[in-house]
Protein backbone atom coordinates (compact mmCIF):
# COMPACT_ATOMS: atom_id res chain seq x y z
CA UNK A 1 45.61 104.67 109.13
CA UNK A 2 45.54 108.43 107.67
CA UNK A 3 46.05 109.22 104.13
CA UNK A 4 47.88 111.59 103.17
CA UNK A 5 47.79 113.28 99.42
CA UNK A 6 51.31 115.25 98.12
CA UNK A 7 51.45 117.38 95.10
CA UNK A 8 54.79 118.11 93.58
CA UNK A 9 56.25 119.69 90.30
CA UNK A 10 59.26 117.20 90.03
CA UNK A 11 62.13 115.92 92.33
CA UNK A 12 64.86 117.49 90.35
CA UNK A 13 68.02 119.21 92.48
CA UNK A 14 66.49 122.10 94.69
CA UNK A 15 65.69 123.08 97.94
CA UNK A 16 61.88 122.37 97.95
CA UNK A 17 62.34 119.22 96.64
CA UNK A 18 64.96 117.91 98.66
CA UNK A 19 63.13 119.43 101.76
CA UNK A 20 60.02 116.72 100.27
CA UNK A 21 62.89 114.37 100.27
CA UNK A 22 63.86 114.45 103.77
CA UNK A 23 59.86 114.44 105.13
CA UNK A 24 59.23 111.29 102.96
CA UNK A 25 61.92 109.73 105.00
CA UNK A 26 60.68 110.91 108.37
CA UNK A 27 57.32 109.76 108.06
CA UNK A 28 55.73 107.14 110.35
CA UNK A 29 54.43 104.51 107.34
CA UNK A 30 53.13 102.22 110.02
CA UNK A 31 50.29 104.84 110.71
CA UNK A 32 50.27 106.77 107.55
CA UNK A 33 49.75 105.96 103.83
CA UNK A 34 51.04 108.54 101.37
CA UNK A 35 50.53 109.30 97.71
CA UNK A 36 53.00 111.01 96.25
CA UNK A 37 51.73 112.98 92.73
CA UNK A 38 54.38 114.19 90.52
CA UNK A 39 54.47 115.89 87.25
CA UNK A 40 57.69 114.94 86.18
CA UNK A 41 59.38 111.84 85.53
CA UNK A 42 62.56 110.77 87.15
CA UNK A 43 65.19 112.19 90.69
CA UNK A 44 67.59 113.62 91.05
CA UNK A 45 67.63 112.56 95.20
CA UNK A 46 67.36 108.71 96.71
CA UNK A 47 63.71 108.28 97.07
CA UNK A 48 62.75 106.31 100.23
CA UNK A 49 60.77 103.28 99.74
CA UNK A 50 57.92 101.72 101.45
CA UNK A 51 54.82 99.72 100.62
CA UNK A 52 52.72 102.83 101.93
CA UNK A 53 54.46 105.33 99.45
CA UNK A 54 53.07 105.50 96.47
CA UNK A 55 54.50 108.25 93.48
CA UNK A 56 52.38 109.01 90.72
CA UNK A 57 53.53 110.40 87.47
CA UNK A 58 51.00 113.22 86.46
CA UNK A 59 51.13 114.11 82.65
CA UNK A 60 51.96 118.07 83.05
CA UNK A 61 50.00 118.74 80.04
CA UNK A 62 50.66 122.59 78.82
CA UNK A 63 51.91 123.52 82.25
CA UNK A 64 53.87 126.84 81.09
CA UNK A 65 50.74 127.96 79.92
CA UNK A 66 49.06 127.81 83.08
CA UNK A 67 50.82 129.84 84.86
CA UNK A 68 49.36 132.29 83.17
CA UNK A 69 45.71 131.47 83.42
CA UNK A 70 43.69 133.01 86.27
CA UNK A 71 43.34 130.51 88.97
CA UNK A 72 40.16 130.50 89.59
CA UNK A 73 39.35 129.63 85.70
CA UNK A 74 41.73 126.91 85.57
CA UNK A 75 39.84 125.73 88.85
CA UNK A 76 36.62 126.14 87.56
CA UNK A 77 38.00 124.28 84.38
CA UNK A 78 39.69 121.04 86.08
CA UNK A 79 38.69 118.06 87.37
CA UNK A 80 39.83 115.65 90.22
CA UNK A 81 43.07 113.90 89.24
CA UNK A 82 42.92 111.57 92.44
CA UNK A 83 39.47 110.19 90.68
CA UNK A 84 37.76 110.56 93.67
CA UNK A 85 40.00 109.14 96.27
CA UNK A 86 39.36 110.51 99.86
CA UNK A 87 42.16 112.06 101.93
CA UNK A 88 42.72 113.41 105.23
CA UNK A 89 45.04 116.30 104.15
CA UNK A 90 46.09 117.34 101.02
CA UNK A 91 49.21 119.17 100.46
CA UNK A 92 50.14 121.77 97.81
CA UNK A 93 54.27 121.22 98.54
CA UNK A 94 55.19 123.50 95.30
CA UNK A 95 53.47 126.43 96.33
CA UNK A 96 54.32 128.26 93.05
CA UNK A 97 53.00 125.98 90.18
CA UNK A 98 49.10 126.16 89.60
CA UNK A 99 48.88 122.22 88.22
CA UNK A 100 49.83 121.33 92.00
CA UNK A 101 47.37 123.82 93.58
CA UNK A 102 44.24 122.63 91.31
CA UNK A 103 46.06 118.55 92.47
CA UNK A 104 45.38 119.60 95.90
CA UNK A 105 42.13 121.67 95.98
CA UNK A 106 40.19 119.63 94.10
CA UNK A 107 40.91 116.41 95.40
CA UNK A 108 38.30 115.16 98.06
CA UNK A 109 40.10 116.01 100.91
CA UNK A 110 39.31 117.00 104.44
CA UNK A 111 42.43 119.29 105.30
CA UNK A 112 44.43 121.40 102.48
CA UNK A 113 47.27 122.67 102.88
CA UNK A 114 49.78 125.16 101.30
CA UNK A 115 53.79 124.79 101.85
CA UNK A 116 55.20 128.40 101.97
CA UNK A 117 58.97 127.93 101.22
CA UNK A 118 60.08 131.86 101.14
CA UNK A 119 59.44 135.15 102.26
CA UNK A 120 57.00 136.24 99.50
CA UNK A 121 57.07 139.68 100.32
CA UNK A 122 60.51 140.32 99.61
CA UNK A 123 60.09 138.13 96.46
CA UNK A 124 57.49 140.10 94.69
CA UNK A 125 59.18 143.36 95.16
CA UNK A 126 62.77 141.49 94.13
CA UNK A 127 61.58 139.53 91.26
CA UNK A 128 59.32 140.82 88.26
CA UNK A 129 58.73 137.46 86.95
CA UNK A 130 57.01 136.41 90.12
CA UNK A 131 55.19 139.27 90.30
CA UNK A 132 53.53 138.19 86.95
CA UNK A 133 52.33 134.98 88.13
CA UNK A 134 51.25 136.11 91.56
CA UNK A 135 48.89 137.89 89.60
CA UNK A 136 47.46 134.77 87.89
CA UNK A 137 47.69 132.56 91.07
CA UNK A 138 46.88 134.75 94.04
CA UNK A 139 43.45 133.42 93.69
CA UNK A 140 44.04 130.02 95.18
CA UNK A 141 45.09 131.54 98.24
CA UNK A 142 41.80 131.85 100.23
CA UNK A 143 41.10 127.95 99.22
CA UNK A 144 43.07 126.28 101.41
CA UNK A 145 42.81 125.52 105.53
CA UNK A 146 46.15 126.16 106.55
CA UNK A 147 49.49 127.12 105.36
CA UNK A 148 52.70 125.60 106.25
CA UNK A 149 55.86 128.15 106.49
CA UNK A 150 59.55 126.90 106.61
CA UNK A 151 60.51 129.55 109.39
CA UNK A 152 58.53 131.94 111.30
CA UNK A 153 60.45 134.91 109.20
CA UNK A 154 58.32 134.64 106.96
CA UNK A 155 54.90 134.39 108.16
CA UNK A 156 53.98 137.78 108.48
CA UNK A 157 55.44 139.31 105.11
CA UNK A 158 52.96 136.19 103.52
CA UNK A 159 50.18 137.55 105.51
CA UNK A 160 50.88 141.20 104.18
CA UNK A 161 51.43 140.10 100.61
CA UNK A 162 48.79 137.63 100.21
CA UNK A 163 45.99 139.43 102.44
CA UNK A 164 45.65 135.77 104.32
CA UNK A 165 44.21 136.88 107.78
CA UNK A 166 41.73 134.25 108.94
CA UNK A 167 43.76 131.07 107.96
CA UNK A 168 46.30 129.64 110.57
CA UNK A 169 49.91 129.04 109.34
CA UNK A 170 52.33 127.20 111.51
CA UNK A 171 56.37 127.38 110.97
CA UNK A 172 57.55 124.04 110.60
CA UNK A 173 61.08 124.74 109.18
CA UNK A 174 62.71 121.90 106.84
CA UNK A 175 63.54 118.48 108.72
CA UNK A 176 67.53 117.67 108.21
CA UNK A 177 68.56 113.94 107.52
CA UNK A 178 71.35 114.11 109.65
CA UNK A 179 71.83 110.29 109.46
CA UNK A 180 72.14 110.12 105.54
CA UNK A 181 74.64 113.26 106.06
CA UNK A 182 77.18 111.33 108.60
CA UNK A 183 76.66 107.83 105.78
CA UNK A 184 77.85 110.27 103.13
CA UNK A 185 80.45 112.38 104.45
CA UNK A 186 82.70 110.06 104.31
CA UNK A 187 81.89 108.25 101.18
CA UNK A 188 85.12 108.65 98.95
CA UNK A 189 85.70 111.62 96.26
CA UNK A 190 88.54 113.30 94.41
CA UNK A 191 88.63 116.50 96.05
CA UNK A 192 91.26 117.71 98.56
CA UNK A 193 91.68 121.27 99.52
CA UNK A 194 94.66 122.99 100.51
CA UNK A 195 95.14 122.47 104.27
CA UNK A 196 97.13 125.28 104.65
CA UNK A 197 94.32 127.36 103.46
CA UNK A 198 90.89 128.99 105.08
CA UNK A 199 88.34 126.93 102.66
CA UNK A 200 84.82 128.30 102.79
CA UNK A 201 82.27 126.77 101.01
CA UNK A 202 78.33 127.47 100.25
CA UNK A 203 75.91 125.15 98.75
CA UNK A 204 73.04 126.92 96.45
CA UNK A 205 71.38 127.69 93.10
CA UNK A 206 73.39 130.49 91.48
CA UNK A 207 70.98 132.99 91.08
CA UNK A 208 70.39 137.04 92.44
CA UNK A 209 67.92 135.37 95.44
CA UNK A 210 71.37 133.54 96.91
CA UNK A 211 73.45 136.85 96.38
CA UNK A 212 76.50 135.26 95.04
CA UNK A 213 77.60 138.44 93.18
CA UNK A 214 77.38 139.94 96.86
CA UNK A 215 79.41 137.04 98.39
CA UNK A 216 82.40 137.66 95.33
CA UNK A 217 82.31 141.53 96.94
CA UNK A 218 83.18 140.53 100.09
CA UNK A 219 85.42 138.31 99.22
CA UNK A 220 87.48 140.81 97.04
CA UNK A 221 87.60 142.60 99.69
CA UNK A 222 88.76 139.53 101.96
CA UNK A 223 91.53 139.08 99.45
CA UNK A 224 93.16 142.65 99.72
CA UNK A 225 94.11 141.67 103.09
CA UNK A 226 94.61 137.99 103.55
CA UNK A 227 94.94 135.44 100.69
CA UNK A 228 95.16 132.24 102.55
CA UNK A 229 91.55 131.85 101.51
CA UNK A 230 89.65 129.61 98.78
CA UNK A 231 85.99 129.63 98.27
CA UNK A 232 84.34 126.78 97.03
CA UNK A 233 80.98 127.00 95.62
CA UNK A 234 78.71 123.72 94.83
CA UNK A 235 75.49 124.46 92.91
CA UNK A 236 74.41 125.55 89.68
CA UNK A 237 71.74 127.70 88.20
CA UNK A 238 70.91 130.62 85.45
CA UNK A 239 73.80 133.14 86.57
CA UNK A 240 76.68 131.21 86.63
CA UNK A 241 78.09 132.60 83.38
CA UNK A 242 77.50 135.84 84.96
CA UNK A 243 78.99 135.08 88.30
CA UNK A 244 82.04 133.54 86.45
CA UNK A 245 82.62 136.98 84.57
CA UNK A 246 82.52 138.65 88.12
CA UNK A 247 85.11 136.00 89.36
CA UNK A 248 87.36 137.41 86.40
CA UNK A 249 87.29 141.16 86.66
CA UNK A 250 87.64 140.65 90.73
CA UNK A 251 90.72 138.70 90.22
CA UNK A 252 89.21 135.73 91.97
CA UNK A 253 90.61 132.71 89.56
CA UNK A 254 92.62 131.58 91.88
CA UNK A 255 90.47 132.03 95.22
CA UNK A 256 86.86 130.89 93.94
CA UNK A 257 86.06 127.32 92.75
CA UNK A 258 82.29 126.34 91.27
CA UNK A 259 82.35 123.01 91.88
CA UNK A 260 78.18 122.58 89.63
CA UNK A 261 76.12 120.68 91.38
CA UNK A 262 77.09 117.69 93.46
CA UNK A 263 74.65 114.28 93.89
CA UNK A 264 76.75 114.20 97.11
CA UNK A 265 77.71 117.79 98.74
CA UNK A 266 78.77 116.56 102.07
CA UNK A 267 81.75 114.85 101.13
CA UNK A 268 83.20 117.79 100.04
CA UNK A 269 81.65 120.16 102.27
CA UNK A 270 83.28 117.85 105.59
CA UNK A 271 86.71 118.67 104.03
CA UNK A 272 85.94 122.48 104.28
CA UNK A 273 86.57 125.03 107.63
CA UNK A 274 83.13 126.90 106.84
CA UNK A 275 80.00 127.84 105.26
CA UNK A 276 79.02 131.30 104.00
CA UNK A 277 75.54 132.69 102.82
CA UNK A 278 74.39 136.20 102.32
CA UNK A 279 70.82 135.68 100.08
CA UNK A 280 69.22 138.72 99.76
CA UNK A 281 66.05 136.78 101.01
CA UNK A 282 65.60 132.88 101.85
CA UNK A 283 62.39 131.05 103.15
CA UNK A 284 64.79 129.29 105.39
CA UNK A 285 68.21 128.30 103.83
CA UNK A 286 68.35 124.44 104.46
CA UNK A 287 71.53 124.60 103.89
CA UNK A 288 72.88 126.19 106.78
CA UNK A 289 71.20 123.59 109.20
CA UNK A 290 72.97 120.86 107.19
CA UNK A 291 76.43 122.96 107.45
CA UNK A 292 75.91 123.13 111.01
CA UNK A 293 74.95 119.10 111.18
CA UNK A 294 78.88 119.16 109.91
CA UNK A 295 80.18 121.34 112.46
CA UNK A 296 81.06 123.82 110.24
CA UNK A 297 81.36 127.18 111.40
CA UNK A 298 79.23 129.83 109.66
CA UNK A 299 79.05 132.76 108.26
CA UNK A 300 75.61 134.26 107.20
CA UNK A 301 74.51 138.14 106.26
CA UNK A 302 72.44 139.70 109.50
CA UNK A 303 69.59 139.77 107.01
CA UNK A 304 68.91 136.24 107.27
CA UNK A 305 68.67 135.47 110.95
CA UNK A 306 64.94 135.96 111.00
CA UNK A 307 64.46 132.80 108.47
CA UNK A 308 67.40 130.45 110.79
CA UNK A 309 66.30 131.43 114.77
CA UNK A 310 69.11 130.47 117.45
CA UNK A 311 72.18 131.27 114.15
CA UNK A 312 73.76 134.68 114.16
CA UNK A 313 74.23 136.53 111.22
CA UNK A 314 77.43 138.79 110.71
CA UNK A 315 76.53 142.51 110.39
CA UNK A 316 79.93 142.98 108.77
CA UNK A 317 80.62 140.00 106.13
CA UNK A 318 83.92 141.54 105.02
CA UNK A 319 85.02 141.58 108.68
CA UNK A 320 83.84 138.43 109.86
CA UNK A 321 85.85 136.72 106.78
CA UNK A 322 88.99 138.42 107.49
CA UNK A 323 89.11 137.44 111.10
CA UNK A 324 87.93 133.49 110.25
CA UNK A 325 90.21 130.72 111.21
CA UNK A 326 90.15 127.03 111.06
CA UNK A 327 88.37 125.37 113.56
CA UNK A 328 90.71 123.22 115.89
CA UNK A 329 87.81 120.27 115.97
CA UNK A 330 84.49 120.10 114.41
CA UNK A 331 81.51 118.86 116.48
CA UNK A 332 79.00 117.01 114.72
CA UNK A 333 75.50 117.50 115.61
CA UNK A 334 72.28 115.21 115.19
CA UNK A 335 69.88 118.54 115.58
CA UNK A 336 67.87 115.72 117.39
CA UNK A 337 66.15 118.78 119.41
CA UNK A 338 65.58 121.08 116.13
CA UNK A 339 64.10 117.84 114.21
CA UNK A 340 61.76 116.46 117.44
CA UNK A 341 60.23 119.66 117.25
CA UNK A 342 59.68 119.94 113.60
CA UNK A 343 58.14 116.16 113.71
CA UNK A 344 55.34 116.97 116.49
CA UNK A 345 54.42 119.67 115.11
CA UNK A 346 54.42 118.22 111.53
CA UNK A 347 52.18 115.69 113.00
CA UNK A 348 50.00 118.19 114.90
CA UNK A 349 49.16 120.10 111.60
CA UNK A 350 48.79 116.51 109.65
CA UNK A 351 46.51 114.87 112.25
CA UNK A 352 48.94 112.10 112.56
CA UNK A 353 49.50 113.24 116.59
């Protein structure tokens, strides 16, 4: 039996977090025994459940603050939150909040490990903010064994940014519960589309990262020559009052919906004819692979095919919109393939193989 130590923020809605989801639910239990540590109460996701799953709540304590301490103080500073428990990997899931780094370098563990979930590079020269606490928490870098990255995009620009060189860091992108998508799908909801309409749809936090004021561009464009379009977009985040303003002075009332965020997306996204991203960076974009799970055609900016190998990005958004039409069937596909892989080598890098 291996144990297995995880250290999260919280499970609110998000892509990390429902990415922890989905691995929870693919682990073997009958060979593994997991502790989950969390520093937040409460889910916004189904948690699995098994008598070798275990969550801890973790007080937080003056997290904000922190993030603003040099790591290697607040290391020097902390103690062992496990109390001693052995392990034989501990994983750092976050990756951006120090509380979950000190979790999973200080605990007595013989592996530990560092989830990468985006392109880093691209991040610090996008966002000032992170640039501020990459400053404070660079430091914990050269602690860990390994790293774990969510697409092989991204690998490199870490290595660059961070300085990592001697440290192995294996892409193991985001597992995809295709079997809780095809139970929900069809679970009931009050939402019908126009079926004489092209209805696109995207899935995503509403901030600059997912490029949302790029998308309602495009689609302004789109609109000055064809309107038998409607967008629908399900998510939430710091810019939607922003993004609603752009809606308005493109004229897009009638062709964008913001539908917030959804407990349940893939109701509504099996009643739509496609998916469209164009993120100015992602770490992977789970999103897509759960799009294409619903045989959805889609649409993503050429920038983002080196974070979603074997899916074609569209050099020319505008033109790729214009000339979309509903698909005549949709396939549905179990990514069995695409999700074997990602569970030997999750397995390799866990010593559960």
């Amino acid at each position: 039996m291996k144990h297995i130590a995880i250290f999260q923020s919280d499970l609110r809605v998000g892509g990390i977090q429902k990415a922890l989801i989905n691995i929870l639910r693919e682990i073997d239990y009958a060979s593994c025994q997991v502790d989950l540590y969390l520093y937040d109460e409460g889910s916004f996701f189904d948690m699995p459940s098994d008598d070798n799953l275990k969550i801890i709540r973790l007080n937080p304590g003056a997290a904000a603050l922190k993030r603003f301490v040099y790591f290697d103080l607040l290391y020097a500073l902390s103690g062992d939150i496990t109390h001693g428990k052995e392990y034989d990997a501990a994983i750092d899931f976050n990756s951006y909040q120090n509380e979950c780094a000190v979790g999973a370098l200080k605990c007595r563990a013989r592996k530990k490990i560092m989830w990468i979930h985006n392109d880093m590079e691209i991040k610090l020269r996008n966002e000032p903010k992170y640039r501020v606490l990459w400053h404070f928490f660079k430091g914990k870098l050269r602690r860990y064994d390994a790293f774990a990255a969510v697409s092989p995009g991204i690998i490199d620009g870490f290595r660059r940014a961070s300085g990592v060189r001697d440290k192995p860091i294996v892409p193991i992108p985001n597992h995809i519960d295709t079997e809780e998508i095809f139970r929900k799908k069809d679970l009931p909801v009050e939402f019908q589309p126009d079926p004489d309409k092209l209805n696109l749809c995207s899935v995503g936090r509403i901030c600059r990262q997912k490029g949302y004021d790029l998308l309602m561009g495009y689609l302004a464009e789109v609109k000055k020559r064809r309107r038998d379009f409607h967008f629908y977009l399900i998510g939430d985040g710091p810019d939607r009052a922003a993004l609603e303003r752009q809606i308005a002075s493109l004229g897009l009332g009638g062709f964008v919906t913001l539908l917030g965020n959804q407990k349940n997306p893939f109701c509504y996204m099996d009643k739509l004819d496609g998916f469209v991203l164009t993120s100015r960076y992602e770490g992977q974009g789970m999103v897509i692979r759960e799009a294409q799970a619903l045989g959805l055609p889609i649409y993503i900016s050429k920038n983002l095919e080196p974070y979603n190998p074997g899916i074609a990005g569209c050099a020319d958004m505008t033109e790729a919109l214009c000339g979309a039409e509903k698909p005549s069937e949709k396939r549905y596909d179990d990514l069995s393939d695409y999700n074997a892989a990602i569970t030997r080598d999750l397995k390799r890098l866990l010593g559960l193989a």
